[in-house]
C-alpha atoms as a PDB file:
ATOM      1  CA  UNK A   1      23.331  69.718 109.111  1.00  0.00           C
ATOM      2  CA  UNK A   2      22.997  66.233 109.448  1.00  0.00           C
ATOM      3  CA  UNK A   3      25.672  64.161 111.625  1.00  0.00           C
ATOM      4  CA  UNK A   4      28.444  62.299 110.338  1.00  0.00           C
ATOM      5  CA  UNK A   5      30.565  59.392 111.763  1.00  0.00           C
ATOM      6  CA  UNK A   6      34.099  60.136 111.536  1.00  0.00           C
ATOM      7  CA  UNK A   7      36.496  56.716 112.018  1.00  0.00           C
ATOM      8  CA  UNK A   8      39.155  57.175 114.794  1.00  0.00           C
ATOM      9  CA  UNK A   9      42.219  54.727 114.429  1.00  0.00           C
ATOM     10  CA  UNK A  10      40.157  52.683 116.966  1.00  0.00           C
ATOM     11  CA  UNK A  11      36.621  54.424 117.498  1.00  0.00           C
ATOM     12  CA  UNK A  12      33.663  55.421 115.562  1.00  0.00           C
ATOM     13  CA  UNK A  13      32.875  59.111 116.441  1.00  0.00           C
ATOM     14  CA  UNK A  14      29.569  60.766 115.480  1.00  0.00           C
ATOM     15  CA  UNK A  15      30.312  64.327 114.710  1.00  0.00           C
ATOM     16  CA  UNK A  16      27.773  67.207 114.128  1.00  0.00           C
ATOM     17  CA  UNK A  17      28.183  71.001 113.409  1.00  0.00           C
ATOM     18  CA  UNK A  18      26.958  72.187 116.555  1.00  0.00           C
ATOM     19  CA  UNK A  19      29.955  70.094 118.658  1.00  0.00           C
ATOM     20  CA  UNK A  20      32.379  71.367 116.039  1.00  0.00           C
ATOM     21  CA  UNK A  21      31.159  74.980 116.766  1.00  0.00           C
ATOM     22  CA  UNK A  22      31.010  74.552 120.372  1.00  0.00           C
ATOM     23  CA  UNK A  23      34.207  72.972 120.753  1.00  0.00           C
ATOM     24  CA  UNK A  24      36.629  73.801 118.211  1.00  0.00           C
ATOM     25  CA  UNK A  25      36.239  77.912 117.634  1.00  0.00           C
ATOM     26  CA  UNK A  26      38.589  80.449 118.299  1.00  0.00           C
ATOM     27  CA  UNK A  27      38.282  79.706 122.470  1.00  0.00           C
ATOM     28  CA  UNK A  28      38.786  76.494 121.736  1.00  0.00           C
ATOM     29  CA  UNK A  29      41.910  76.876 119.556  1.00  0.00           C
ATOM     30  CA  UNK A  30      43.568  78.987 122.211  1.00  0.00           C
ATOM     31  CA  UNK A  31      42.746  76.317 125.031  1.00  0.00           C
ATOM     32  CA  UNK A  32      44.087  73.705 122.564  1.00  0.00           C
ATOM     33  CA  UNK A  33      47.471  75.369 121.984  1.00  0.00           C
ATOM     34  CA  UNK A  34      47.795  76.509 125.194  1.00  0.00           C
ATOM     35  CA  UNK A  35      47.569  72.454 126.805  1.00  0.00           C
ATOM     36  CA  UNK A  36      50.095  71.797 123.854  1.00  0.00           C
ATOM     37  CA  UNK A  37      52.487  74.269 124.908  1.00  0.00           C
ATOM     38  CA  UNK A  38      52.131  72.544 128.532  1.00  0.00           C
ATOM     39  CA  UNK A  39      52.834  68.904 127.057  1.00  0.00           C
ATOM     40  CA  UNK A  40      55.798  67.544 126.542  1.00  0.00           C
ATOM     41  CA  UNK A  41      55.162  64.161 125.017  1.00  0.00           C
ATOM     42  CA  UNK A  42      54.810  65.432 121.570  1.00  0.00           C
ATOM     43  CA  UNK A  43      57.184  68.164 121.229  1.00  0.00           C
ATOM     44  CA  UNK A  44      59.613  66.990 118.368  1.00  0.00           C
ATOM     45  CA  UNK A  45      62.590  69.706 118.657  1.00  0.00           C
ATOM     46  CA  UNK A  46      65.365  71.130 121.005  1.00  0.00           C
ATOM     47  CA  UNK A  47      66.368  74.355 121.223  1.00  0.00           C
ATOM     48  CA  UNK A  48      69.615  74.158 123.682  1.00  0.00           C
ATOM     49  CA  UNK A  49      69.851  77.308 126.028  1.00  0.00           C
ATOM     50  CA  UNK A  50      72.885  76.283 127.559  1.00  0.00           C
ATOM     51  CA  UNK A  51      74.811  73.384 128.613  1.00  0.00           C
ATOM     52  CA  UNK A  52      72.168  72.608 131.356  1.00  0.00           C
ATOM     53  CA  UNK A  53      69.083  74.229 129.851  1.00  0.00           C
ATOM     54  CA  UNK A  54      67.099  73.022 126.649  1.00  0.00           C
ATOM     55  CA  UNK A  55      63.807  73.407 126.044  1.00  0.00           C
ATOM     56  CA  UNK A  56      61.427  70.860 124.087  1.00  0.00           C
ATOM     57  CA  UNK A  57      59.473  72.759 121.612  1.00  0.00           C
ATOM     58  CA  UNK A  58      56.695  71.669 118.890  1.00  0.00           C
ATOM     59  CA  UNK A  59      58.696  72.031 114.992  1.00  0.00           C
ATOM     60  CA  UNK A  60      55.111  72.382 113.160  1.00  0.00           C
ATOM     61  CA  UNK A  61      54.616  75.856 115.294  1.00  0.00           C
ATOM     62  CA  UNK A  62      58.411  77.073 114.701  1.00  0.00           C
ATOM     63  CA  UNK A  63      57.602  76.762 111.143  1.00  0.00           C
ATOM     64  CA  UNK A  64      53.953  78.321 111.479  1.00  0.00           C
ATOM     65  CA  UNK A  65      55.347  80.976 113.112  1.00  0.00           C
ATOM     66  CA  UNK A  66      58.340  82.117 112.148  1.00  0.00           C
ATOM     67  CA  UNK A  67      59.731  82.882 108.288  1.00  0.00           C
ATOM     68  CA  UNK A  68      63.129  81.842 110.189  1.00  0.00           C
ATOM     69  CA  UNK A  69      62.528  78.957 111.461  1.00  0.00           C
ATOM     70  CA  UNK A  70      60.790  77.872 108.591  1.00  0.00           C
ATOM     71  CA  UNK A  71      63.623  78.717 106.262  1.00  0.00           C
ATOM     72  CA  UNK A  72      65.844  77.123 108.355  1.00  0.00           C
ATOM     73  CA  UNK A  73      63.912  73.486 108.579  1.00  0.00           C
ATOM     74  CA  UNK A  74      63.481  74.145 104.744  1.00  0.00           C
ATOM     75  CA  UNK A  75      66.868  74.403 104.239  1.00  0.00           C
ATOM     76  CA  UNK A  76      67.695  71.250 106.715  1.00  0.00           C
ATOM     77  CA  UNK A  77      65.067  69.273 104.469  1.00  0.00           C
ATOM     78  CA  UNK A  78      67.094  66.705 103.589  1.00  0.00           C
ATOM     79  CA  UNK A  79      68.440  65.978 107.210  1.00  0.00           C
ATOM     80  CA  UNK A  80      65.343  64.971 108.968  1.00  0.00           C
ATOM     81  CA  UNK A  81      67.203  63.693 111.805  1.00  0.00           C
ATOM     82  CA  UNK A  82      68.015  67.580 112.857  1.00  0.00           C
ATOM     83  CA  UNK A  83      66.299  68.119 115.729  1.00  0.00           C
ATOM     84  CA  UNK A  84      68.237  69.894 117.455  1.00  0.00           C
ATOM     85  CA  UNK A  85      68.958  73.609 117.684  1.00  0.00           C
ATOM     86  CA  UNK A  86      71.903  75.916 119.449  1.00  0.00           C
ATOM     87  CA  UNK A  87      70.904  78.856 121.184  1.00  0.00           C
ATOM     88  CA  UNK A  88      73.004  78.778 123.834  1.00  0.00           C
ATOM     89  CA  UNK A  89      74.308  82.280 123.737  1.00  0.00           C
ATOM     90  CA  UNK A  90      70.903  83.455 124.626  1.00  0.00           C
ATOM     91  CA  UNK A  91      68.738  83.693 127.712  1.00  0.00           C
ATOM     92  CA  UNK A  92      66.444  81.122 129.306  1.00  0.00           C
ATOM     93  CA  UNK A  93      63.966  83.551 129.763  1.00  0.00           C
ATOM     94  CA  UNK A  94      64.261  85.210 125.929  1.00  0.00           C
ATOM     95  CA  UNK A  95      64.044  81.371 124.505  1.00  0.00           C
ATOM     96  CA  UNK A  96      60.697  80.838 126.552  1.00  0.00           C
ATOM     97  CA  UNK A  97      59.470  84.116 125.335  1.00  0.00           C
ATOM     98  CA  UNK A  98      60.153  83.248 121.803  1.00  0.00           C
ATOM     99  CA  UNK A  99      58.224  79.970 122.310  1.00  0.00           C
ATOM    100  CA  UNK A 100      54.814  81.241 124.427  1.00  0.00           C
ATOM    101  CA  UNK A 101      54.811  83.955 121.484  1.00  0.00           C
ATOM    102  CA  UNK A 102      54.569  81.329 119.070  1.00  0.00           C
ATOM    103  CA  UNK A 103      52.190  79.341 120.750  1.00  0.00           C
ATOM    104  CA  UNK A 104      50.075  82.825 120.729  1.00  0.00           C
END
């Protein structure tokens, strides 16, 4: 296959199969989830543990991964600016758990 140039917001990028192979299979899916479970710059939700616990967590994987999660932010459609969640009345350690799981 013959390279392609792909156009970055600020770069040119010349792609070809081979890189996109290399790089971007299942390995490379895992790796990638696994730094963005690890990062906290882009996580766009709170779930609140408890009064002095809450945990920054990616929406797009709730909703990937869970029918309730997605149902809920369906439901909460119209109120964008919910980004917050209560699940205070349940462990730290359950919470996390939930998360990795997602991020699995």
């Amino acid at each position: 296959m013959k390279n392609e140039i792909i156009y970055n917001f600020f770069k040119e990028i010349e792609i070809d199969s081979k890189w996109i192979e290399n790089k971007k299979g299942r390995k490379g899916i895992i790796k990638d989830l696994s730094k963005l479970y690890k990062e906290n710059e882009t996580k766009d939700f709170t779930i609140i543990v408890s009064e002095e616990k809450q945990i920054k967590v990616h929406k797009l994987i709730l909703i990937i991964r869970s029918e309730l999660f997605k149902a809920m932010f369906e439901l909460n459609i119209q109120d964008l600016s919910n980004k917050v969640h209560d699940y205070s009345k349940k462990s730290n350690e359950t919470i996390q758990s939930i998360n990795l799981f997602f991020l699995s």
